[in-house]
Protein backbone atom coordinates (compact mmCIF):
# COMPACT_ATOMS: atom_id res chain seq x y z
CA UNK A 1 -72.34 -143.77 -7.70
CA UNK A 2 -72.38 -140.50 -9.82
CA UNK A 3 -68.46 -139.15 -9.68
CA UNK A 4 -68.60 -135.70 -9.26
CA UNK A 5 -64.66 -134.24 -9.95
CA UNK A 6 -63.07 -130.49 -8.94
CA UNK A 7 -64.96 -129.25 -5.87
CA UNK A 8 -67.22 -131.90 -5.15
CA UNK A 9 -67.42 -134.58 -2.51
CA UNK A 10 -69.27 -137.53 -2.77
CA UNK A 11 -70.13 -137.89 0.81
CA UNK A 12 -72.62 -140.97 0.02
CA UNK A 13 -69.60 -143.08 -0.48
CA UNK A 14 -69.58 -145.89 1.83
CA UNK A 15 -68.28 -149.52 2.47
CA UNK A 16 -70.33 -151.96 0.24
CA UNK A 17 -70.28 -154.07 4.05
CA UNK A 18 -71.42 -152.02 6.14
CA UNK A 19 -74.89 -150.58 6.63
CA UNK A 20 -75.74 -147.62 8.93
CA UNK A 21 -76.76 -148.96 12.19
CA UNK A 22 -76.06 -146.01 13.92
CA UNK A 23 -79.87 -144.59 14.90
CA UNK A 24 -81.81 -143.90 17.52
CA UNK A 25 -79.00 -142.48 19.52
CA UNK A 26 -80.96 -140.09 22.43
CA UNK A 27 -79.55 -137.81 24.54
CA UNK A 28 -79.45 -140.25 27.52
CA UNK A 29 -77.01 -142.07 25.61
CA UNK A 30 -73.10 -141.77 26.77
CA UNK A 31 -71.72 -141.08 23.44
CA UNK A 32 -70.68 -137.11 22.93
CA UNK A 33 -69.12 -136.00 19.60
CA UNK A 34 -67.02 -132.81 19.71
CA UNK A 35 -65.46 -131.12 16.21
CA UNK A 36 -62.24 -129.23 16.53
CA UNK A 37 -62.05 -126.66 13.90
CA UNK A 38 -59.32 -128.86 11.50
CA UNK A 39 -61.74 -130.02 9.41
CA UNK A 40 -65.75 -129.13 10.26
CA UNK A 41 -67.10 -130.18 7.61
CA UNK A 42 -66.09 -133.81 8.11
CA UNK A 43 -67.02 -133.92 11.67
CA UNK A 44 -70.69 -133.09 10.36
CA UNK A 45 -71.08 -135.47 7.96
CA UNK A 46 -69.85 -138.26 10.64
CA UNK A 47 -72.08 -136.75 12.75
CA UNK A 48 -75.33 -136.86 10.62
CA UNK A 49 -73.95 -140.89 10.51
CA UNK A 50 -74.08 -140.92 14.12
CA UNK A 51 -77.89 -139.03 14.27
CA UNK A 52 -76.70 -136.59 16.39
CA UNK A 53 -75.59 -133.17 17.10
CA UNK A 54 -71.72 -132.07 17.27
CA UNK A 55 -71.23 -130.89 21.00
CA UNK A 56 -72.10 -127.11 21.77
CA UNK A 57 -68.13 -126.08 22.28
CA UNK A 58 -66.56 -122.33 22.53
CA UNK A 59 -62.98 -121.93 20.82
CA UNK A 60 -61.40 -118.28 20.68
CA UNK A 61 -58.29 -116.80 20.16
CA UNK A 62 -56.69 -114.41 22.78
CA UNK A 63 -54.80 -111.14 21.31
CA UNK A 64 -51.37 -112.95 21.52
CA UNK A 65 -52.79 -115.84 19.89
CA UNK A 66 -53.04 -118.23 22.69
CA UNK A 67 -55.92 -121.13 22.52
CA UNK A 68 -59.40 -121.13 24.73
CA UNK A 69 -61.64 -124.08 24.59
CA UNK A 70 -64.27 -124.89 26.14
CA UNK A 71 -67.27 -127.41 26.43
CA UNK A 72 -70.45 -126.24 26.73
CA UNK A 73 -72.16 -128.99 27.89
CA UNK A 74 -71.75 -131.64 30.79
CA UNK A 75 -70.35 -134.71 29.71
CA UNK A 76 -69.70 -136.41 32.96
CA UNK A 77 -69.72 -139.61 32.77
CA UNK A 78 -69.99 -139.68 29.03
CA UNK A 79 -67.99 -141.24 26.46
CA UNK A 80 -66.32 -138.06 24.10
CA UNK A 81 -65.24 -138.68 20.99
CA UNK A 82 -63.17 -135.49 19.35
CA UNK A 83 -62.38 -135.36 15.75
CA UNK A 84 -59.63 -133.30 14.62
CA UNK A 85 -57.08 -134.02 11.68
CA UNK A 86 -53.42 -132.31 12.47
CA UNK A 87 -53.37 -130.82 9.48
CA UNK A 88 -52.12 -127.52 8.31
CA UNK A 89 -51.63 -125.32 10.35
CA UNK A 90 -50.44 -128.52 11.89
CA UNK A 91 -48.64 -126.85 15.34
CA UNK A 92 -52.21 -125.15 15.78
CA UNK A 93 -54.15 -127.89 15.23
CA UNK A 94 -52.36 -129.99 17.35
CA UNK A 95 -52.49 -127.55 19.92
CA UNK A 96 -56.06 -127.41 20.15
CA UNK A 97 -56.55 -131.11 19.72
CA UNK A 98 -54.58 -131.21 22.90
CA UNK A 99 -56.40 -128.52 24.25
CA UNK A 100 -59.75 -129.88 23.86
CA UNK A 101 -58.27 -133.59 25.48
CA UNK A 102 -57.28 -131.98 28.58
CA UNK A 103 -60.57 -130.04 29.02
CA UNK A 104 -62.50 -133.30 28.43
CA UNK A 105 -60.66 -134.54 31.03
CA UNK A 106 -61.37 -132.02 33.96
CA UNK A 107 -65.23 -132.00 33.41
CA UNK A 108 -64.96 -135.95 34.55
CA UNK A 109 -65.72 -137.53 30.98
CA UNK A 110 -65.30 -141.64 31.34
CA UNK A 111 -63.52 -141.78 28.28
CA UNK A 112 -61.66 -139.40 26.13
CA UNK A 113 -61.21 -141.03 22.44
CA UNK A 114 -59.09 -138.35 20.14
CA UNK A 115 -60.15 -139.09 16.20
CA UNK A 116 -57.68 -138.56 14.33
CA UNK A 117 -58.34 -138.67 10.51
CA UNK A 118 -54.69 -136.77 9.53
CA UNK A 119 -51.95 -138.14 11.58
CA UNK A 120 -48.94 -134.99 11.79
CA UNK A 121 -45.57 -135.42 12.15
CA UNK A 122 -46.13 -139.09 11.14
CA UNK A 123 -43.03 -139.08 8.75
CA UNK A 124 -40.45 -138.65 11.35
CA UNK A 125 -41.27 -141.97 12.68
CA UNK A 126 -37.27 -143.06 13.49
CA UNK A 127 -34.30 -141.67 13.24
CA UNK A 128 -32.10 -141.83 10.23
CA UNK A 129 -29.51 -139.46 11.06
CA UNK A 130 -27.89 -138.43 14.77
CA UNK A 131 -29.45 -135.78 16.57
CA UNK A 132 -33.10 -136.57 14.73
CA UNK A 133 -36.05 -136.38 16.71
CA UNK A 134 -38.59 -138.95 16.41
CA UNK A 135 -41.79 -136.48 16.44
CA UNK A 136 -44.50 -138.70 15.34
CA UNK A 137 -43.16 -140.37 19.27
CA UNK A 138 -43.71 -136.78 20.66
CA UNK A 139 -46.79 -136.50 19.46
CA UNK A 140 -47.85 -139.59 21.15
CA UNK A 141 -46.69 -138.76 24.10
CA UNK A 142 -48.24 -135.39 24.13
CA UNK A 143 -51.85 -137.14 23.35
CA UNK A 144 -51.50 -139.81 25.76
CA UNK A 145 -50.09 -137.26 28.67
CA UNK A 146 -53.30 -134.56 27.50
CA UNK A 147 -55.28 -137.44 28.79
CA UNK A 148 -56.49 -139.20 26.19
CA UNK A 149 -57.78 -142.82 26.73
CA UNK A 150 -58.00 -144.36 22.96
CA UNK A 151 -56.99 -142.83 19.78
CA UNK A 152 -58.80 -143.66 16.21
CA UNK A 153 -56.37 -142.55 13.59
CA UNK A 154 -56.80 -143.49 9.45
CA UNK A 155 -53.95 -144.54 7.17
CA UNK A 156 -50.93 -144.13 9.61
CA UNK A 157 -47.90 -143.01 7.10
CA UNK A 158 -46.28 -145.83 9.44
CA UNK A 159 -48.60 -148.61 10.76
CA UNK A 160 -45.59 -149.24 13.12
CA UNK A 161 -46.87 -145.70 15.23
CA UNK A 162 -49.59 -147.05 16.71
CA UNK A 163 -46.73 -149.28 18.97
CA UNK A 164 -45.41 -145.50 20.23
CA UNK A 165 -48.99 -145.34 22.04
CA UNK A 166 -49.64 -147.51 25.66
CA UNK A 167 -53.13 -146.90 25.00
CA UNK A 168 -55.97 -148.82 22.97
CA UNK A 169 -55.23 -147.44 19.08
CA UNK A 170 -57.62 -148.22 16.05
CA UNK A 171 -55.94 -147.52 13.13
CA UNK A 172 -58.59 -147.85 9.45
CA UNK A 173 -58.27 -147.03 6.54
CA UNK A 174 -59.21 -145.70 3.86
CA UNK A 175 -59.17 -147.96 0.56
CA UNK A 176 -62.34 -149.58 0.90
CA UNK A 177 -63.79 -145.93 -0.08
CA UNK A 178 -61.69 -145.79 -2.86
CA UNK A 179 -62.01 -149.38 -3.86
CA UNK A 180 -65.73 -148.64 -4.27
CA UNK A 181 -65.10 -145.78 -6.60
CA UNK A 182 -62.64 -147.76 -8.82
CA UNK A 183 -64.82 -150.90 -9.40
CA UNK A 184 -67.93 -148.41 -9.93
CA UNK A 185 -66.19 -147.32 -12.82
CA UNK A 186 -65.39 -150.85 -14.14
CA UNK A 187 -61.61 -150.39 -15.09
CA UNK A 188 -60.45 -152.84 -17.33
CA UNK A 189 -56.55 -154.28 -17.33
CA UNK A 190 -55.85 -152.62 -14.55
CA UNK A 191 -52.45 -153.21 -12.51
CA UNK A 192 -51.46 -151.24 -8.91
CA UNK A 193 -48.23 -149.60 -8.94
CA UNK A 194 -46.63 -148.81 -5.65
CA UNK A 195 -44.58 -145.18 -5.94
CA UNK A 196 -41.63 -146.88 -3.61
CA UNK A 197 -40.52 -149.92 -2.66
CA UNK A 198 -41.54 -148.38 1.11
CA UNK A 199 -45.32 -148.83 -0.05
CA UNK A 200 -45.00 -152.48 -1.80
CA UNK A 201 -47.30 -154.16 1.18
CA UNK A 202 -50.16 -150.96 0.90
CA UNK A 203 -50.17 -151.67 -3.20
CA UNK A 204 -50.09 -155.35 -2.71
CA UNK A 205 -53.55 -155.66 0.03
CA UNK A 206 -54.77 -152.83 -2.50
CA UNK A 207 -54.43 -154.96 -5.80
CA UNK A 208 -55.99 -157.94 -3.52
CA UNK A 209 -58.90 -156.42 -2.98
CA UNK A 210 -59.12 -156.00 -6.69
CA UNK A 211 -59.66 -159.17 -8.15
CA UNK A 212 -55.42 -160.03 -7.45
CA UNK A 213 -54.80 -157.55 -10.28
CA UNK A 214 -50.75 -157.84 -11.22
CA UNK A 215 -48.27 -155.21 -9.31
CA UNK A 216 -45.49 -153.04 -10.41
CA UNK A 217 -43.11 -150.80 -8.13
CA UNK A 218 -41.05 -147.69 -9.24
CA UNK A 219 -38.04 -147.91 -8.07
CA UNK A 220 -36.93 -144.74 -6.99
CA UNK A 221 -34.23 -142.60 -5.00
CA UNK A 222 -34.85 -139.86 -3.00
CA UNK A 223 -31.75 -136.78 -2.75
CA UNK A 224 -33.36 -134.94 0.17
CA UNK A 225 -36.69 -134.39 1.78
CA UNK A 226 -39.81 -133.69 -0.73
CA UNK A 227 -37.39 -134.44 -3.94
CA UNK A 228 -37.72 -138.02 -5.51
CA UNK A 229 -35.76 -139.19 -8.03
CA UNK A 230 -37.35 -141.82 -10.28
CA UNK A 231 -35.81 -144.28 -11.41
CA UNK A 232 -37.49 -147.27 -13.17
CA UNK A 233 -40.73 -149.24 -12.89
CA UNK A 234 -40.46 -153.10 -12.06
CA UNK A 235 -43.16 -155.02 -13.49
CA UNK A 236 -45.58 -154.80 -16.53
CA UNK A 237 -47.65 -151.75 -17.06
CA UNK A 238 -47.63 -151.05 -21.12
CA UNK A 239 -51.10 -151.09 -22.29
CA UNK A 240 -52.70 -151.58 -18.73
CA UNK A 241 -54.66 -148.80 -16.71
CA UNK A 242 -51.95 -148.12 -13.84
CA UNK A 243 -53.36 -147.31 -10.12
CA UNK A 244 -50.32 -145.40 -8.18
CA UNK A 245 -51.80 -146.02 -4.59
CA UNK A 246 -50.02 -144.17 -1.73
CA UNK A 247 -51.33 -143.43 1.86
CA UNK A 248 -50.62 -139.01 1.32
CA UNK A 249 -49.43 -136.56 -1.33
CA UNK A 250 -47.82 -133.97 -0.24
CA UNK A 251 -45.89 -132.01 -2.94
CA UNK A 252 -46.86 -134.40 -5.18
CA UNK A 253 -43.37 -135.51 -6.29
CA UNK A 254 -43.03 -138.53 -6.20
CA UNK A 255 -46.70 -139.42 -7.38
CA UNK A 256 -46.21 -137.02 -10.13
CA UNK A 257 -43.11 -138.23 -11.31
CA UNK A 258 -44.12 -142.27 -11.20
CA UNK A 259 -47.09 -141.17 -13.49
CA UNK A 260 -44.52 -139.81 -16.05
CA UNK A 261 -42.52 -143.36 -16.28
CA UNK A 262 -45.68 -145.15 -16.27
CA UNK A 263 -46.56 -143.15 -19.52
CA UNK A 264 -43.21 -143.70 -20.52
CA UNK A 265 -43.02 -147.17 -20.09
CA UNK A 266 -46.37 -147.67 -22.08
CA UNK A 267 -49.29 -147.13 -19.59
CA UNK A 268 -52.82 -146.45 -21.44
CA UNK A 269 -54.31 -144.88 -18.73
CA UNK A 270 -52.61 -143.73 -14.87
CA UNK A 271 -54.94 -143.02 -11.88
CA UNK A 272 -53.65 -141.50 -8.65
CA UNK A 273 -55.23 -142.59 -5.29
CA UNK A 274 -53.88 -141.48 -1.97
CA UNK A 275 -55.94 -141.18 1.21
CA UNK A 276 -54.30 -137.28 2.54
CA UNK A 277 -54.35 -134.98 0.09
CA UNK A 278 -51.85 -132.63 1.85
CA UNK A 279 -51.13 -130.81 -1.37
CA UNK A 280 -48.07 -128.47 -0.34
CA UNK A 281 -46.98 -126.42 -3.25
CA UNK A 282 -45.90 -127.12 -5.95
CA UNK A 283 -48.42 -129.49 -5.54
CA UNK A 284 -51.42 -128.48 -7.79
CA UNK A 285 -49.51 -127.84 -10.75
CA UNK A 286 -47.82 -131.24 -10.74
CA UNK A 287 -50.99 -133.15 -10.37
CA UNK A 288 -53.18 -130.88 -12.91
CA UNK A 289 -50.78 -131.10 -15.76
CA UNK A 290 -52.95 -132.02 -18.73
CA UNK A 291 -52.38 -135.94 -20.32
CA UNK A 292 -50.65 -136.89 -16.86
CA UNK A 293 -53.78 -138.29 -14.75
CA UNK A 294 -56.99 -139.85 -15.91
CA UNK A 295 -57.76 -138.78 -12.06
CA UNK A 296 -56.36 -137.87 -8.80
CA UNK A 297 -58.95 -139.63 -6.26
CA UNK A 298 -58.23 -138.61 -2.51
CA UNK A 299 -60.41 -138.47 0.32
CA UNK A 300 -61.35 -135.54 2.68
CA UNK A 301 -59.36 -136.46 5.74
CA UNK A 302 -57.85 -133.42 5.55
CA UNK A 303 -60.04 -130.48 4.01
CA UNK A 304 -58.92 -129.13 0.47
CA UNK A 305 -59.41 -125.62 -0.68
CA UNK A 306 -61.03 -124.18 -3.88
CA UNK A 307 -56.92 -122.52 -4.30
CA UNK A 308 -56.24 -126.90 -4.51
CA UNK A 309 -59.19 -128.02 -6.55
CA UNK A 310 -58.56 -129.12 -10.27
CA UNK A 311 -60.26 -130.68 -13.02
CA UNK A 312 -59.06 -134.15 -12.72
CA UNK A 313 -59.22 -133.93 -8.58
CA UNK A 314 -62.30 -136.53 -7.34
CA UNK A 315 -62.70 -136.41 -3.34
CA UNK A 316 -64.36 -139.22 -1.50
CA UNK A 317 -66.14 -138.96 1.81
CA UNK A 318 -64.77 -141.12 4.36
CA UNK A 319 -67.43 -139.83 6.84
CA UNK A 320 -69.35 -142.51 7.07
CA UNK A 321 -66.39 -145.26 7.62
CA UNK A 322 -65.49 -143.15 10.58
CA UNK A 323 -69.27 -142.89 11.62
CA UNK A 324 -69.01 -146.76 11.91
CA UNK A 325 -65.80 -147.00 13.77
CA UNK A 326 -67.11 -144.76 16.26
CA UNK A 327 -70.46 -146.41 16.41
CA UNK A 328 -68.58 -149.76 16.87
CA UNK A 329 -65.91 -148.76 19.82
CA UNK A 330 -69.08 -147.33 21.60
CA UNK A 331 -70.85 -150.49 21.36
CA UNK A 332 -67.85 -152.53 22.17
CA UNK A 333 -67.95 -154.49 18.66
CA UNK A 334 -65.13 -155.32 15.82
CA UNK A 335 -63.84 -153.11 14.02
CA UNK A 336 -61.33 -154.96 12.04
CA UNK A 337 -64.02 -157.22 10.21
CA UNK A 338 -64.85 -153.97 8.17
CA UNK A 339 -61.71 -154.25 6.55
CA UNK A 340 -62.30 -158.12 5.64
């Protein structure tokens, strides 16, 4: 696999278990796959997966900025599969993911399946204070009542959300992409730090997967929302190439911040790996700053902008994992064995 870093994608990367079985899909078949505007790029690439065309669709704005969708093709009967990340803008996004749901539903579709590679609102999964609303709940709700009949959703920030549906929920994941990319590079020493005890049980199935290399934690308090406060790192890192794994960055705090104690504390080398990069500002400048990160390896879930690109940025194409998934909930087969 040739790494490609800054603006590229490397949309050949795949799982080392799964070959494309996806062909020969005609237009008699009952699968349709639809591509709300989130993140086009990535609905192409799981398309060409697929063999097939993204559904002919018309999406417009009216003068006071109200949504109109809709499908330009009959898909009665047919099994619709519509991928949209709610990413930034993530109310508008949303919106039209709910949009397009509801008109699937009216033109008679047998089965409405909402892809969902970006999960918003995911953080405010309970409440820790009184008068908190628990939106990544909402959200569910709003999907479910929009008429919806499955959702496939990647790296939940909260695996517990996919209890908030009453309908079927897939929820994959992104590491085995990653994974790939790591042991094509042939790392040596290499231990998986967690950025907070919160993310001890994604490190530890992470590290599994890599031979049982050792983890390490950073223990770490956070003040108030996007501000972490690091505190110290338990377990061995000095002379080992750290792995921070988290599911997102956002503002890259936390992430950021780990790297420096890992350095501290005697790390030779520190990659990042997170499977959203969500990359709010001050985001960029935290992750870019020179000596910090070997590399910052994300995946394009969520799609990044030339304004977010830097040197030691690689981006993975989780295309073709979805492209499976979908191929496998059409043909009623597993889906967790590609995790195995």
């Amino acid at each position: 696999m040739n790494a490609h870093r800054g603006s590229a994608v490397l949309s050949s990367a795949t799982l080392s278990k799964v070959q494309p079985v996806a062909t020969g899909i005609t237009e008699n078949n009952r699968l349709r796959l639809f591509s709300g505007s989130a993140n086009l790029q990535l609905s192409q690439e799981v398309a060409r997966y697929l063999g097939m065309d993204l559904g002919p669709m018309i999406r417009k704005r009216f003068a006071d900025g109200e949504l109109y969708i809709q499908i330009q093709e009959s898909i009665r009967g047919c099994d619709v599969y519509l991928i949209q990340p709610t990413c930034q803008p993530v109310n508008d996004h949303l919106m039209e993911l709910l949009i397009m749901i509801d008109a699937c539903r009216r033109a008679s579709a047998r089965q409405v399946t909402a892809v969902i590679p970006y999960y918003g609102y995911a953080r405010a999964d309970r409440k820790t204070a009184g008068r908190e609303s628990i939106t990544a709940k909402l959200v569910a709700n709003l999907i479910t009542q929009a008429g919806a009949n499955r959702v496939l959703a990647m790296d939940l920030h909260s695996a517990q959300i996919q209890g908030y549906f009453d309908i079927p929920f897939d929820h994959v994941y992104g590491s085995p992409v990653i994974l790939d990319y790591l042991v094509s590079k042939q790392l040596s020493d290499i231990v998986v730090v967690s950025p907070d005890v919160g993310g001890v049980a994604r490190a530890r199935a992470f590290a599994k997967k890599l031979g049982d290399a050792p983890l390490a934690i950073i223990d770490k308090r956070r003040q108030a929302h996007n501000v972490a406060e690091v505190m110290n790192v338990i377990g061995d890192v000095r002379g080992k190439t750290a792995v921070l794994v988290d599911d997102m960055i956002d503002t890259g705090g936390t992430i950021s911040e780990g790297a420096k104690l890992l350095r501290e504390e005697g790390a030779r080398q520190v990659y990042a790996c997170a499977t959203h990069a969500v990359f709010s500002p001050p985001a960029v400048e935290r992750l870019s700053l020179s000596g910090l990160f070997e590399e910052v390896i994300v995946t394009n879930t969520i799609p990044i902008p030339e304004s977010n690109r830097f040197p030691q940025l690689v981006v993975l194409s989780v295309a073709n994992l979805l492209g499976e998934t979908i191929w496998r909930i059409h043909e009623d087969t597993s889906v967790s064995s590609m995790f195995r």
